[in-house]
PDB file of N, CA and C in Angstrom:
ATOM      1  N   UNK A   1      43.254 -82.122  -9.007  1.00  0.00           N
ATOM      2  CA  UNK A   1      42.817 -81.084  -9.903  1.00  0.00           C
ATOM      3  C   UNK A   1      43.590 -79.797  -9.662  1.00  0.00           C
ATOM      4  N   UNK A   2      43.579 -79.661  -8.315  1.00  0.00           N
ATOM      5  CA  UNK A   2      44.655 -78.104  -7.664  1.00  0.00           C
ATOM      6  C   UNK A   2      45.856 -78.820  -8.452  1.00  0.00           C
ATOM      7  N   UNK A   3      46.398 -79.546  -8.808  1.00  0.00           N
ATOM      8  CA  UNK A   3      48.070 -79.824  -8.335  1.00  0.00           C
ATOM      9  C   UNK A   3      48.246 -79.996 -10.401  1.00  0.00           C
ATOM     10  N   UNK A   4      46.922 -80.201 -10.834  1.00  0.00           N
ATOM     11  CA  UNK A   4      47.310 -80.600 -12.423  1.00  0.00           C
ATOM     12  C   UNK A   4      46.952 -78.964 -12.978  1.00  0.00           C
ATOM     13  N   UNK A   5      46.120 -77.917 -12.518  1.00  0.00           N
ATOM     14  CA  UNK A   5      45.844 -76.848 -12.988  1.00  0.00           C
ATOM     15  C   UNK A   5      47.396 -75.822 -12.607  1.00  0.00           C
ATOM     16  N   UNK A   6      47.989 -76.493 -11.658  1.00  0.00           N
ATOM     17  CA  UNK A   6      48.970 -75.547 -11.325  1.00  0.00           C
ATOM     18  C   UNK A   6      50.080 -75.998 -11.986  1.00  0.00           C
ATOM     19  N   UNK A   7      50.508 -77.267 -12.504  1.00  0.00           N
ATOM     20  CA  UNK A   7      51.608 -77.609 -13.640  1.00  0.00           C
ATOM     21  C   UNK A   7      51.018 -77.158 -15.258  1.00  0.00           C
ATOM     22  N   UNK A   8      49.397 -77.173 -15.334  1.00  0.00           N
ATOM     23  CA  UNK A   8      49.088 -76.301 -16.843  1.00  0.00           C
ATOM     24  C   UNK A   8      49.877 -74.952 -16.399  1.00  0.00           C
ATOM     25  N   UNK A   9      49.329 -74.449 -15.545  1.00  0.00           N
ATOM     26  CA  UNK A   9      49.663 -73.319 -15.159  1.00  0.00           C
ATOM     27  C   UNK A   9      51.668 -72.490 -15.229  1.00  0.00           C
ATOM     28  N   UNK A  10      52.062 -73.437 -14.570  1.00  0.00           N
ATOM     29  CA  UNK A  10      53.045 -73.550 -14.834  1.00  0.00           C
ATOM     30  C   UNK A  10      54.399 -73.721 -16.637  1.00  0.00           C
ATOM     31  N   UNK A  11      53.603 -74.980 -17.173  1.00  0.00           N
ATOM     32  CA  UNK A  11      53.483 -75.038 -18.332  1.00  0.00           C
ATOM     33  C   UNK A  11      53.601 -74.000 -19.844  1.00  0.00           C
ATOM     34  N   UNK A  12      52.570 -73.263 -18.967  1.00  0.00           N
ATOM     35  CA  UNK A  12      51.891 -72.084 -19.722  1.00  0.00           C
ATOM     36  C   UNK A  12      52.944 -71.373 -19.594  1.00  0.00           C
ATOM     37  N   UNK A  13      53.448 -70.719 -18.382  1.00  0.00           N
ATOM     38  CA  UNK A  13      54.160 -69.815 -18.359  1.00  0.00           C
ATOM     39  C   UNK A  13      55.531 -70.025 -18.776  1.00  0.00           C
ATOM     40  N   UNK A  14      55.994 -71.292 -18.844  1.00  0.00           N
ATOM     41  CA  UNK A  14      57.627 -71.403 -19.538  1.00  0.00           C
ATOM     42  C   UNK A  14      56.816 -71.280 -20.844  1.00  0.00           C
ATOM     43  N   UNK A  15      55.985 -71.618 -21.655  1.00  0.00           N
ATOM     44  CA  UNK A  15      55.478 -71.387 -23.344  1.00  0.00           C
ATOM     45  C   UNK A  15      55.491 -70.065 -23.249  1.00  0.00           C
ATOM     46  N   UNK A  16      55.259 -69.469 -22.245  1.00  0.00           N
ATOM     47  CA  UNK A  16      54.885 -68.089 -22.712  1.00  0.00           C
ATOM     48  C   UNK A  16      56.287 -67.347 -22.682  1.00  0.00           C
ATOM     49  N   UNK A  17      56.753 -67.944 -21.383  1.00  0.00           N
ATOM     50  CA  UNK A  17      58.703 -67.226 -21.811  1.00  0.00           C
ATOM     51  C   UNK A  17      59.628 -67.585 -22.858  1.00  0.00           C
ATOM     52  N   UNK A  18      59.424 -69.189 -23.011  1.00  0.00           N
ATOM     53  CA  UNK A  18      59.744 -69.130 -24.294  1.00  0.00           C
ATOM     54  C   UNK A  18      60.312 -68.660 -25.495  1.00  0.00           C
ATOM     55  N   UNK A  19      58.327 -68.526 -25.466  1.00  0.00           N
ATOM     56  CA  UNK A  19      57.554 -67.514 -26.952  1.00  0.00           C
ATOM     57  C   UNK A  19      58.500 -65.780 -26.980  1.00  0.00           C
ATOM     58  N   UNK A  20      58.689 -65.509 -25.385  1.00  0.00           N
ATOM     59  CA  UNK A  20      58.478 -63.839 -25.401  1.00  0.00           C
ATOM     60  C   UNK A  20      60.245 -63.787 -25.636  1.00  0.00           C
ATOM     61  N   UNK A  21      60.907 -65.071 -25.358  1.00  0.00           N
ATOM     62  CA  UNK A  21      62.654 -65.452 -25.078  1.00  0.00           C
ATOM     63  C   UNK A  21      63.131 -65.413 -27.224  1.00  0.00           C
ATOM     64  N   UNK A  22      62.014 -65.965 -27.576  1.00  0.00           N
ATOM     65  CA  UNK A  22      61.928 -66.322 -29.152  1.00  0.00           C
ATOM     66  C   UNK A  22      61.804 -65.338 -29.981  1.00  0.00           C
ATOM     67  N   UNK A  23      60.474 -64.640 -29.506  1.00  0.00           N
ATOM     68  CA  UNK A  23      60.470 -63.144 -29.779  1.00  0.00           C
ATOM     69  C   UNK A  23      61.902 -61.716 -30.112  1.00  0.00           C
ATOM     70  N   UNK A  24      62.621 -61.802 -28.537  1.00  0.00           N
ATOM     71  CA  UNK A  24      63.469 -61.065 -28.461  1.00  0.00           C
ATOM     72  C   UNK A  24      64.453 -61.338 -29.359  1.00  0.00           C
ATOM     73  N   UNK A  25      64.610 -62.754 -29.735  1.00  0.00           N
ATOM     74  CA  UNK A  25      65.948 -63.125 -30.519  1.00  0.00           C
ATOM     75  C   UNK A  25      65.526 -62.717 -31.732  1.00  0.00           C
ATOM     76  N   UNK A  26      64.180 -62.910 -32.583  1.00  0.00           N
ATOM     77  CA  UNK A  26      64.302 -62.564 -33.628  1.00  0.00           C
ATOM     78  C   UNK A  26      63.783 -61.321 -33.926  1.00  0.00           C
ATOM     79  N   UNK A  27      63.939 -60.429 -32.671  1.00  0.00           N
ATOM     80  CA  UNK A  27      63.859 -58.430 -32.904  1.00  0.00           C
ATOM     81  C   UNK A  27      65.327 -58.680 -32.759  1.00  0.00           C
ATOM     82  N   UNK A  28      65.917 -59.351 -32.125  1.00  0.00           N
ATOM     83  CA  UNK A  28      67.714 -59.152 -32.063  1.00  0.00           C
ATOM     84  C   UNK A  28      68.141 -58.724 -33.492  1.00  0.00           C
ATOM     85  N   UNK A  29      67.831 -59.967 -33.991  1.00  0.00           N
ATOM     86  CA  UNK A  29      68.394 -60.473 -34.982  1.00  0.00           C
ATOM     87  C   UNK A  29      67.793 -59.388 -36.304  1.00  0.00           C
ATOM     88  N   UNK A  30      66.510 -59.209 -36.496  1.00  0.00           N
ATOM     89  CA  UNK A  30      66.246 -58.241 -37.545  1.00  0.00           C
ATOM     90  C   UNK A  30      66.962 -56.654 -37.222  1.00  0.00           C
ATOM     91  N   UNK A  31      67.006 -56.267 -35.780  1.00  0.00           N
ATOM     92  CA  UNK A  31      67.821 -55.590 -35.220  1.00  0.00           C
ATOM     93  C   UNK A  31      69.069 -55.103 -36.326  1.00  0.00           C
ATOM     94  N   UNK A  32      70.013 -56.282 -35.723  1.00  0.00           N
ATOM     95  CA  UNK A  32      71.423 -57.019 -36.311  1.00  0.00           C
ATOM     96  C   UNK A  32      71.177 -56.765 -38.134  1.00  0.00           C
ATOM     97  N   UNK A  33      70.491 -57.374 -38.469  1.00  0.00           N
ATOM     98  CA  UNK A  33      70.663 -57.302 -40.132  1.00  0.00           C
ATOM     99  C   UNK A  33      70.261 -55.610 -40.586  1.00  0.00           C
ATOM    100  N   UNK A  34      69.275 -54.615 -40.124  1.00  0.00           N
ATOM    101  CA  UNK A  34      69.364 -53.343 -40.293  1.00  0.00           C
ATOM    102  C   UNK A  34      70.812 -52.658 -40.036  1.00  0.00           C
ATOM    103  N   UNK A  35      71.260 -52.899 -38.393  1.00  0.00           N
ATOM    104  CA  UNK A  35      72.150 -52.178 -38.283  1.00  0.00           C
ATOM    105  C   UNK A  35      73.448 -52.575 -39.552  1.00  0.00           C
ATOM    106  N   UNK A  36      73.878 -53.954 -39.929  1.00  0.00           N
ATOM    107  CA  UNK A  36      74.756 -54.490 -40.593  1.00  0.00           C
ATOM    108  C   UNK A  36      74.892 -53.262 -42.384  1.00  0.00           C
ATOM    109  N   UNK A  37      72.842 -53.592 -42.232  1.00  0.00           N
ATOM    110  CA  UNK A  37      73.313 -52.910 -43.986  1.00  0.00           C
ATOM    111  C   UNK A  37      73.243 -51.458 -44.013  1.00  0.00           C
ATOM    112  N   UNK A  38      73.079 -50.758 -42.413  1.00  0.00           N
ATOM    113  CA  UNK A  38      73.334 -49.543 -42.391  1.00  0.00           C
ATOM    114  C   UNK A  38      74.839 -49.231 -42.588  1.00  0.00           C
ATOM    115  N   UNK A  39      75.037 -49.715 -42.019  1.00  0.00           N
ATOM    116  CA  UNK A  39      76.686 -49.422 -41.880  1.00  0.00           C
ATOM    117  C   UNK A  39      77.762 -50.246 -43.131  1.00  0.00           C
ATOM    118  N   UNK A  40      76.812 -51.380 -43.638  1.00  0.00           N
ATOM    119  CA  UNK A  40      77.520 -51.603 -44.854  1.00  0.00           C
ATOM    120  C   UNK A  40      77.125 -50.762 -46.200  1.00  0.00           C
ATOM    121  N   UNK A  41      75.916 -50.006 -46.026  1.00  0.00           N
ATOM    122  CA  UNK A  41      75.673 -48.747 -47.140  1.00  0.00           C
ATOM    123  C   UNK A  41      76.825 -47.075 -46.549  1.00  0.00           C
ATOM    124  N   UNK A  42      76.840 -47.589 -45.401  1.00  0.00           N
ATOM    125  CA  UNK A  42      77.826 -46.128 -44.739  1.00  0.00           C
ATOM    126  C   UNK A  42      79.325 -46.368 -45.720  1.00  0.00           C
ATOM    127  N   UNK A  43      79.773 -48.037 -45.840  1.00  0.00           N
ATOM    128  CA  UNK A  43      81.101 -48.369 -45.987  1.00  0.00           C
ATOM    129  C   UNK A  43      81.178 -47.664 -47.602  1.00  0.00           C
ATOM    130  N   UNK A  44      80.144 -48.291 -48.291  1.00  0.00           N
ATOM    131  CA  UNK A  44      80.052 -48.665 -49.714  1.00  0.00           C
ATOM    132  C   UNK A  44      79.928 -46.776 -50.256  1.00  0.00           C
ATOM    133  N   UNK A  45      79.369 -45.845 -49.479  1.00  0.00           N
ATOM    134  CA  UNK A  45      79.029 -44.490 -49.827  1.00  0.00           C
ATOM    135  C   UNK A  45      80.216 -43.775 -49.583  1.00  0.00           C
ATOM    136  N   UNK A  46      81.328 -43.990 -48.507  1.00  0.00           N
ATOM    137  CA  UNK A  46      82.590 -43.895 -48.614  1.00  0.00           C
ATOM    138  C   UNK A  46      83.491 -44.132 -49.353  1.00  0.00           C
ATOM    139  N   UNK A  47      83.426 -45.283 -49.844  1.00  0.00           N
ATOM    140  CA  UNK A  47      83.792 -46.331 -51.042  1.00  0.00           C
ATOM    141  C   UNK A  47      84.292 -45.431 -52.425  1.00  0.00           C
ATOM    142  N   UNK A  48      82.488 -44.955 -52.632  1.00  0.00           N
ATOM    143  CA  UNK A  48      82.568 -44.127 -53.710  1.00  0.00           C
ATOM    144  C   UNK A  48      82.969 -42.835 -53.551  1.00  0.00           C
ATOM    145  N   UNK A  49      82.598 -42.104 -52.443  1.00  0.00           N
ATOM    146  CA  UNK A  49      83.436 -40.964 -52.132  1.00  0.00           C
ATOM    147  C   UNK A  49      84.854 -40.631 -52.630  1.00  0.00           C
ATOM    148  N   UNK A  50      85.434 -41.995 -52.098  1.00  0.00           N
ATOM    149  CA  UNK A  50      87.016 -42.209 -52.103  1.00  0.00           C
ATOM    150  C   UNK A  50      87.407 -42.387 -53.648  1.00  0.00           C
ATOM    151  N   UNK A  51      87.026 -43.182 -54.218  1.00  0.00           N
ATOM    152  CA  UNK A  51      87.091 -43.505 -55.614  1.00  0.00           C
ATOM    153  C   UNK A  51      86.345 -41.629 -56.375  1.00  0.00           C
ATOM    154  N   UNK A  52      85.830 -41.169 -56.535  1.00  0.00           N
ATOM    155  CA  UNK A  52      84.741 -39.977 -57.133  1.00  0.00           C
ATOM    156  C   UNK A  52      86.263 -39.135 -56.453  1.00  0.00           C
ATOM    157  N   UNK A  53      86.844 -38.986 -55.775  1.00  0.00           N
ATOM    158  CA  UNK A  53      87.916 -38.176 -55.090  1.00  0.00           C
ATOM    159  C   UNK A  53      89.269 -38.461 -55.452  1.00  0.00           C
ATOM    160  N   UNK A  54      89.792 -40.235 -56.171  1.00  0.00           N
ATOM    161  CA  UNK A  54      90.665 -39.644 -56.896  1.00  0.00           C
ATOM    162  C   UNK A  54      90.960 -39.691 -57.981  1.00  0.00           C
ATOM    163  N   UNK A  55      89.865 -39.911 -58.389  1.00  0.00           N
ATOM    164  CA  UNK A  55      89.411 -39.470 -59.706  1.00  0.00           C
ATOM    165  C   UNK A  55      89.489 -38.104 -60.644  1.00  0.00           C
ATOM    166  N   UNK A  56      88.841 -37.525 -59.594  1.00  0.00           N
ATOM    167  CA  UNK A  56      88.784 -36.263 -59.939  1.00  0.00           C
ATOM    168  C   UNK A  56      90.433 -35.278 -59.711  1.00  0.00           C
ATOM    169  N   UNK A  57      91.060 -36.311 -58.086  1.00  0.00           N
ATOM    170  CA  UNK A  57      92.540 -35.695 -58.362  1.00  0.00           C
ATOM    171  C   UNK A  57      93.381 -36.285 -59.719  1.00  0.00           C
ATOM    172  N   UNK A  58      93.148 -37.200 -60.713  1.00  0.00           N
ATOM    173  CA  UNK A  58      94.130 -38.082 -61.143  1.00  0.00           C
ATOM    174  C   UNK A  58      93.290 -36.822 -62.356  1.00  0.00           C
ATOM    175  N   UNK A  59      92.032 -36.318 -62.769  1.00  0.00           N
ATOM    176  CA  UNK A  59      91.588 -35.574 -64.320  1.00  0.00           C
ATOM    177  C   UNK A  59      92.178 -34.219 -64.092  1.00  0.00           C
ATOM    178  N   UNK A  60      92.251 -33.727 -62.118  1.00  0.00           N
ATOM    179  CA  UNK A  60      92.891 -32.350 -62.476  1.00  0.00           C
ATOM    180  C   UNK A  60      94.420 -32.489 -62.570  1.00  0.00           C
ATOM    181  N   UNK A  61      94.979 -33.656 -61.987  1.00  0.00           N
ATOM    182  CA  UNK A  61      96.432 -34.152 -62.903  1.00  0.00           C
ATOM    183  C   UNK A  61      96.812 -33.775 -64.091  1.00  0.00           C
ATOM    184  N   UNK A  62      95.955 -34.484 -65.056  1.00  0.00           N
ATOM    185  CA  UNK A  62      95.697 -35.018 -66.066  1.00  0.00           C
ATOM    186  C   UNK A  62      95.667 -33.875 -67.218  1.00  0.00           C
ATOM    187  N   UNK A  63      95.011 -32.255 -66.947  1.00  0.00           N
ATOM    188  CA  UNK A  63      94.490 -31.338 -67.697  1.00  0.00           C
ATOM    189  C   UNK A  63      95.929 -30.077 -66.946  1.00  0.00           C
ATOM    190  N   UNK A  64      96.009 -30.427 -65.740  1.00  0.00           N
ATOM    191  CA  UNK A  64      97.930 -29.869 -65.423  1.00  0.00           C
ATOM    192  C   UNK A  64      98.430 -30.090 -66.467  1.00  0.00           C
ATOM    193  N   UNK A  65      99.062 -31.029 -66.479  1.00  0.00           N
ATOM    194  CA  UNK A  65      99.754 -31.323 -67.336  1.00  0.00           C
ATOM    195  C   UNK A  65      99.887 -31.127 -68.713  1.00  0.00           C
ATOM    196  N   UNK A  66      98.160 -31.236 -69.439  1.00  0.00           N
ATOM    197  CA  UNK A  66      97.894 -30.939 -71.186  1.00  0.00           C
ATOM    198  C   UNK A  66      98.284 -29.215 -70.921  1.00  0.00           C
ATOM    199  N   UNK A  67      97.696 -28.382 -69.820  1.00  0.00           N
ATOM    200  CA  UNK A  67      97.911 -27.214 -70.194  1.00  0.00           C
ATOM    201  C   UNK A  67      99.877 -27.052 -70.375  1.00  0.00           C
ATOM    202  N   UNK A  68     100.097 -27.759 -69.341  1.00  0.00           N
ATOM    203  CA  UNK A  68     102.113 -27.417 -69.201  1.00  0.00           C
ATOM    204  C   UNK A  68     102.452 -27.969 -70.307  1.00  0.00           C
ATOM    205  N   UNK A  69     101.822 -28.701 -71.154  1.00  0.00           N
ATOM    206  CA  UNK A  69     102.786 -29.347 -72.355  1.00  0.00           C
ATOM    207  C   UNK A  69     102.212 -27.637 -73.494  1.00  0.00           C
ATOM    208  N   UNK A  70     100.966 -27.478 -73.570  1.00  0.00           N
ATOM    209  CA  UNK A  70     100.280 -26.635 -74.205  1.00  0.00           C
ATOM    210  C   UNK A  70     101.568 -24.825 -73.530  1.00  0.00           C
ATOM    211  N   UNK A  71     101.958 -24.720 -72.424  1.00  0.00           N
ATOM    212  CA  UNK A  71     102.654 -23.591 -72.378  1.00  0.00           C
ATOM    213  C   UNK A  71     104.047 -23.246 -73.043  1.00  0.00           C
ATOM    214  N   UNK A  72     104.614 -24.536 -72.785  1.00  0.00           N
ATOM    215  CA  UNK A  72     106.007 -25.265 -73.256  1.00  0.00           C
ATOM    216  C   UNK A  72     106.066 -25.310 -74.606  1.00  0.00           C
ATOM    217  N   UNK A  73     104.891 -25.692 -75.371  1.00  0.00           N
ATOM    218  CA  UNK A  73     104.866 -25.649 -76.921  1.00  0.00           C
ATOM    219  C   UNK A  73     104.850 -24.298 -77.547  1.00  0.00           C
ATOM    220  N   UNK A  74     103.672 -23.422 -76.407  1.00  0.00           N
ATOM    221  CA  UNK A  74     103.656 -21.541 -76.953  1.00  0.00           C
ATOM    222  C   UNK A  74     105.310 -21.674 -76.795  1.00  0.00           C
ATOM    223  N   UNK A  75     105.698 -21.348 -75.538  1.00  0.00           N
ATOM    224  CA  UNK A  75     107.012 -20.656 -75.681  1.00  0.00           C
ATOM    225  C   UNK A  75     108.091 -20.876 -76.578  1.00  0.00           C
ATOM    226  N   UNK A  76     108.069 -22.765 -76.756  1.00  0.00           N
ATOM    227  CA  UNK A  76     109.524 -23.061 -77.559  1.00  0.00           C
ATOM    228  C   UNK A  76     109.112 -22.145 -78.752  1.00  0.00           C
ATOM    229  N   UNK A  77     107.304 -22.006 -79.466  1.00  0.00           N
ATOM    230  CA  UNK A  77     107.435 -21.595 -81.017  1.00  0.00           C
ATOM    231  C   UNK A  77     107.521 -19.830 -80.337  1.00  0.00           C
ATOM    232  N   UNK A  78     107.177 -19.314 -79.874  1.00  0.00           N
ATOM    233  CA  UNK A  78     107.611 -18.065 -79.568  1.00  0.00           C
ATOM    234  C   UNK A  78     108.785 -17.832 -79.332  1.00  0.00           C
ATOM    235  N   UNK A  79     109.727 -18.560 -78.883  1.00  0.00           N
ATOM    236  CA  UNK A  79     111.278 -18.276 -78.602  1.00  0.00           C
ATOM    237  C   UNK A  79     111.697 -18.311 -80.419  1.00  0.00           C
ATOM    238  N   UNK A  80     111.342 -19.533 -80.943  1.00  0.00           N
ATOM    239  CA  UNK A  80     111.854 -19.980 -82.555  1.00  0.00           C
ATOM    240  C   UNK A  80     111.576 -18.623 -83.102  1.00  0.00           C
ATOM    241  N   UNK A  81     110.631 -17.960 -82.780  1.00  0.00           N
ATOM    242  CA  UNK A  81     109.888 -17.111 -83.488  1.00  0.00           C
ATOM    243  C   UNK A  81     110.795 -15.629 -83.095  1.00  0.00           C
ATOM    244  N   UNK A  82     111.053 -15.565 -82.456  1.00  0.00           N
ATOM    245  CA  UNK A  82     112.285 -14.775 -81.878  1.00  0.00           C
ATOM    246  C   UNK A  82     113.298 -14.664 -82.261  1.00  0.00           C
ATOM    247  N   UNK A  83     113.819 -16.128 -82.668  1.00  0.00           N
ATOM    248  CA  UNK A  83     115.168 -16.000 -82.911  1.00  0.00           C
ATOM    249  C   UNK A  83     115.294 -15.957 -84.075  1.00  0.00           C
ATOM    250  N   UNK A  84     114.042 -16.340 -84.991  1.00  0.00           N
ATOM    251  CA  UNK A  84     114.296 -16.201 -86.687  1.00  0.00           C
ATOM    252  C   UNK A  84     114.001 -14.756 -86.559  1.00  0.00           C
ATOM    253  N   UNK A  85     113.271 -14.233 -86.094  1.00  0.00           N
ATOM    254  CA  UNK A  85     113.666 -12.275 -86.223  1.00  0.00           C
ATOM    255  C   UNK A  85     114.699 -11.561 -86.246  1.00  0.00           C
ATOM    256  N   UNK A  86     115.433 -12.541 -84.982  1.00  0.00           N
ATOM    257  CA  UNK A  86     116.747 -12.040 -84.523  1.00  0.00           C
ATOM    258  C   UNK A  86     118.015 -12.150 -85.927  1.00  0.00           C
ATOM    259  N   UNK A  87     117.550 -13.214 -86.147  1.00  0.00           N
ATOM    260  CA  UNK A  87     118.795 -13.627 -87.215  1.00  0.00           C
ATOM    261  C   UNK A  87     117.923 -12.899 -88.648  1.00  0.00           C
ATOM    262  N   UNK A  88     117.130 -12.628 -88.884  1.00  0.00           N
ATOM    263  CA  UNK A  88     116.465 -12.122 -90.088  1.00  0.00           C
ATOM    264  C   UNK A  88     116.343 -10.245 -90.466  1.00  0.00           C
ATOM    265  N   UNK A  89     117.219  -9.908 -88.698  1.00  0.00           N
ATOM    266  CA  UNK A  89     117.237  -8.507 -88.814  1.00  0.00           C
ATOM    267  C   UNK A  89     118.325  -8.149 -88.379  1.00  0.00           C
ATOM    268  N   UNK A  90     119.425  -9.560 -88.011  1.00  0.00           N
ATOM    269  CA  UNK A  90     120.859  -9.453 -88.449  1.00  0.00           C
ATOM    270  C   UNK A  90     121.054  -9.285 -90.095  1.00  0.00           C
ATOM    271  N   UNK A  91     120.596  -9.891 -90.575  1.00  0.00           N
ATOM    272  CA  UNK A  91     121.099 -10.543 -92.124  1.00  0.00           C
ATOM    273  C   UNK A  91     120.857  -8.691 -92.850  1.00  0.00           C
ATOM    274  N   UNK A  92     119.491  -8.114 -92.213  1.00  0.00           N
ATOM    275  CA  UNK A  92     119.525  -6.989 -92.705  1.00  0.00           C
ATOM    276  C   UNK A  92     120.224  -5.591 -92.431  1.00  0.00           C
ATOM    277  N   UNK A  93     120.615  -5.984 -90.952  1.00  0.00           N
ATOM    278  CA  UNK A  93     121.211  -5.205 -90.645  1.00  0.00           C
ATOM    279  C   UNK A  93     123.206  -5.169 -91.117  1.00  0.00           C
ATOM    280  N   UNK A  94     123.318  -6.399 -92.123  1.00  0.00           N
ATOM    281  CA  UNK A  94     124.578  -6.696 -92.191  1.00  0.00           C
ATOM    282  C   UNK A  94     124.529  -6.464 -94.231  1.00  0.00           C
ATOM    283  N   UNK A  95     122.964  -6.878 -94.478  1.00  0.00           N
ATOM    284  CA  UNK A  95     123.156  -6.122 -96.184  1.00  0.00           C
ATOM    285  C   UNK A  95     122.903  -4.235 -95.618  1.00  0.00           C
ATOM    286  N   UNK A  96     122.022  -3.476 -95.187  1.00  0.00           N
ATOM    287  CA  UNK A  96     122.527  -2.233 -94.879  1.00  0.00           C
ATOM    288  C   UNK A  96     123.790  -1.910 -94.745  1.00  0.00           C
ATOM    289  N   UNK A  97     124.277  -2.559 -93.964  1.00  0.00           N
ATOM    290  CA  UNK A  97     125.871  -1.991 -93.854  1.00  0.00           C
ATOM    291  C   UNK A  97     126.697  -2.696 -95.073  1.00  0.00           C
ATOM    292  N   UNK A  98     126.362  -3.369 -95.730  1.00  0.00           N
ATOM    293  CA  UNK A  98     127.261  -3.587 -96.941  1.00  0.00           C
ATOM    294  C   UNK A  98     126.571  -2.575 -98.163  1.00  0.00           C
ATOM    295  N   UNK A  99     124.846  -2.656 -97.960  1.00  0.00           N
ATOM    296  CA  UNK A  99     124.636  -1.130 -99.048  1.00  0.00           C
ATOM    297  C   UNK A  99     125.359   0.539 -98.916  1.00  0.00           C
ATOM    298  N   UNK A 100     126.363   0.281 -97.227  1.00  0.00           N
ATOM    299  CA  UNK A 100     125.906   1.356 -97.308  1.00  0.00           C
ATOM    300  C   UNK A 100     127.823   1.726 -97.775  1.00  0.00           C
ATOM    301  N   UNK A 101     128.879   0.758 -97.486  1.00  0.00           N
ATOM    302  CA  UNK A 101     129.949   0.516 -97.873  1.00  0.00           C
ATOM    303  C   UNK A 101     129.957   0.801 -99.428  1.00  0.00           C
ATOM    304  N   UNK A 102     128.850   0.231-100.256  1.00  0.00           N
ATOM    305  CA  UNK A 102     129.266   0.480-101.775  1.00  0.00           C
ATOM    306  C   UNK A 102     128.817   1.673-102.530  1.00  0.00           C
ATOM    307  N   UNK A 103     127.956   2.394-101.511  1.00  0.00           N
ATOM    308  CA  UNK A 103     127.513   3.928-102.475  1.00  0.00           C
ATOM    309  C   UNK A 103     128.736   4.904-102.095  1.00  0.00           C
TER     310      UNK A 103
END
């Protein structure tokens, strides 16, 4: 009876390490799957960071550029606009001097 209460006894206590050995693995393991989708929501929030960043460099590209085509267009018609003055106050400045040859 001593020798069969002390192998229950015994018994008991590998079930119970076991149990407590079984335990730890699956706090490991739920552990493991938190830390995983922490750090795979860390990856994925970077992700978009990165993408939202060059994005936003490729639209302020993008509005560079409409304004430089938009400066380039003022000036060429402001230069045109110049030079038909230029030549439009030659032409007058060349009938003056022929009005002023015939009086």
């Amino acid at each position: 009876s001593k020798l069969a209460s002390i192998e229950v006894e015994c018994l008991r206590r590998v079930r119970d390490h076991f149990m407590a050995t079984r335990i730890q693995s699956v706090a490991r393991r739920r552990s493991a799957i938190a830390e995983r989708r922490r750090l795979w929501a860390i990856y994925i929030r970077n992700l978009r960071n990165q993408a939202a960043t060059k994005i936003q460099s490729m639209w302020r590209c993008h509005v560079c550029k409409i304004k430089a085509q938009m400066l380039a267009e003022e000036r060429r018609r402001r230069l045109e606009a110049e030079a038909r003055a230029k030549e439009a106050s030659l032409k007058n400045d060349s009938a003056v001097v022929i009005q002023k040859h015939c009086r």
